[in-house]
Protein backbone atom coordinates (compact mmCIF):
# COMPACT_ATOMS: atom_id res chain seq x y z
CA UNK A 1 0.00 0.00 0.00
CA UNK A 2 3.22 2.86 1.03
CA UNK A 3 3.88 2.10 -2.87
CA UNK A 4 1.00 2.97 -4.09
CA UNK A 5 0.91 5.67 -2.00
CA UNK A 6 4.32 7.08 -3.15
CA UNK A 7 3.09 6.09 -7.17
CA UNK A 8 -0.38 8.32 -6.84
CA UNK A 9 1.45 10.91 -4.89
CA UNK A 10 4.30 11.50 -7.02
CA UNK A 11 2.18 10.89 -9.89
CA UNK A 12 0.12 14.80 -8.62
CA UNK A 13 3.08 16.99 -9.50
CA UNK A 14 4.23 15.03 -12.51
CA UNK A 15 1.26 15.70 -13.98
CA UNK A 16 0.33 19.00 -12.77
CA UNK A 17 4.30 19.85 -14.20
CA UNK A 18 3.51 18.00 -17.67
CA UNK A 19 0.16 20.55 -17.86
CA UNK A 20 1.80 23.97 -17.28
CA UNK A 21 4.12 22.56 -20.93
CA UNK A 22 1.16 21.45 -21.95
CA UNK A 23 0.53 21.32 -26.31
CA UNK A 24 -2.98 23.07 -26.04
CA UNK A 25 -5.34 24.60 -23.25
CA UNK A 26 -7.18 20.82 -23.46
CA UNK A 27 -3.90 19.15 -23.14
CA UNK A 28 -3.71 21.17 -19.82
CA UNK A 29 -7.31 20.69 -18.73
CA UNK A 30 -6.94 17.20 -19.21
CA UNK A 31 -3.36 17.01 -16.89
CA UNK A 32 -4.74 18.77 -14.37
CA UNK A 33 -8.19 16.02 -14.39
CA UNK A 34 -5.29 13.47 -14.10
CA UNK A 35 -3.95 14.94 -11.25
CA UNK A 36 -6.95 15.18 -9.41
CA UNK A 37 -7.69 11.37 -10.11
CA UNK A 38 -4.68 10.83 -8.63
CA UNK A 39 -5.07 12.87 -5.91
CA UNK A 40 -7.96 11.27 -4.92
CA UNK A 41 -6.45 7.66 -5.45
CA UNK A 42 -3.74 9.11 -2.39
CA UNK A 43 -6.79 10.19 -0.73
CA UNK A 44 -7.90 6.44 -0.38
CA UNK A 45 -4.57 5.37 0.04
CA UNK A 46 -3.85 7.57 3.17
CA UNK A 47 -7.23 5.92 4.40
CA UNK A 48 -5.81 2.86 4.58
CA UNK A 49 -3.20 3.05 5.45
CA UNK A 50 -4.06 4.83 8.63
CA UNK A 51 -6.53 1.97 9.07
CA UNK A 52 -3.87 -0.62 8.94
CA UNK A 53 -2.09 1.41 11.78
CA UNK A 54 0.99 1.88 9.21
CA UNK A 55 0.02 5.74 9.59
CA UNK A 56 -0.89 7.01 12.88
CA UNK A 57 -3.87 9.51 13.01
CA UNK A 58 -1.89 12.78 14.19
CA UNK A 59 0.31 11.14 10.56
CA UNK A 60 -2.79 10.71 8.50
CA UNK A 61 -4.65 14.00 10.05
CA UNK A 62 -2.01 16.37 8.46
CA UNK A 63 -1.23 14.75 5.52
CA UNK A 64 -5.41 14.28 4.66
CA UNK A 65 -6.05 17.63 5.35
CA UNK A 66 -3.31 18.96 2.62
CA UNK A 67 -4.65 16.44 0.22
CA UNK A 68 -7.61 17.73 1.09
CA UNK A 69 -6.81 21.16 0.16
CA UNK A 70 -5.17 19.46 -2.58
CA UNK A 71 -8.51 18.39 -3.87
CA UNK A 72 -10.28 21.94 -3.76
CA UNK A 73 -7.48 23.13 -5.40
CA UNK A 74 -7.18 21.16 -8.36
CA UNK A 75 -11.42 21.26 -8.50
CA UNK A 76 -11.18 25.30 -8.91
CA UNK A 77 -8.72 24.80 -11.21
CA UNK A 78 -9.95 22.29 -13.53
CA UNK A 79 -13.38 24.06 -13.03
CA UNK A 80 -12.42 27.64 -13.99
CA UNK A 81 -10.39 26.20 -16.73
CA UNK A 82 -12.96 24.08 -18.37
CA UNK A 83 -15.33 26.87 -18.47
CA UNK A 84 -12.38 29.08 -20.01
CA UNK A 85 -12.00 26.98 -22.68
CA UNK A 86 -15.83 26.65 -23.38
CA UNK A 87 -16.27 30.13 -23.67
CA UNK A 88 -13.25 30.63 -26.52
CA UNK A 89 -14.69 28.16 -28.49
């Protein structure tokens, strides 16, 4: 599960750093959407792994709530983005 963790988490800025070189504004829109996934995927990871007791809740507390901030983040951002795009077209 801690590599699955480290693959989903890792996995956020590679593809929120892929999206700001990204070939078109969709090409961008669509790395960010991955990053979310993916930052939701920790989000369940992080779950279980406090529920094993591999993470202990003052561990999983403060990581959660950044991936939780995470998460509204990368919403806005995807959101405000999408809606960009639909209006230039």
């Amino acid at each position: 599960m801690s590599k699955q963790l480290l693959r989903s988490g890792t996995s956020i800025g590679a593809n929120l750093s892929e999206a700001m070189y990204g070939v078109s504004r969709n090409d961008f829109i669509a790395k960010v959407f991955i990053s979310l996934k993916e930052t939701a995927e920790t989000e369940y990871w992080l779950e279980l792994l406090n529920k094993t007791d591999y993470l202990s809740d003052i561990e999983y507390d403060s990581i959660n709530k950044d991936c939780k901030e995470l998460i509204k983040l990368l919403t806005k951002i995807a959101k405000t983005s999408r809606e960009s795009n639909k209006r230039d077209s």
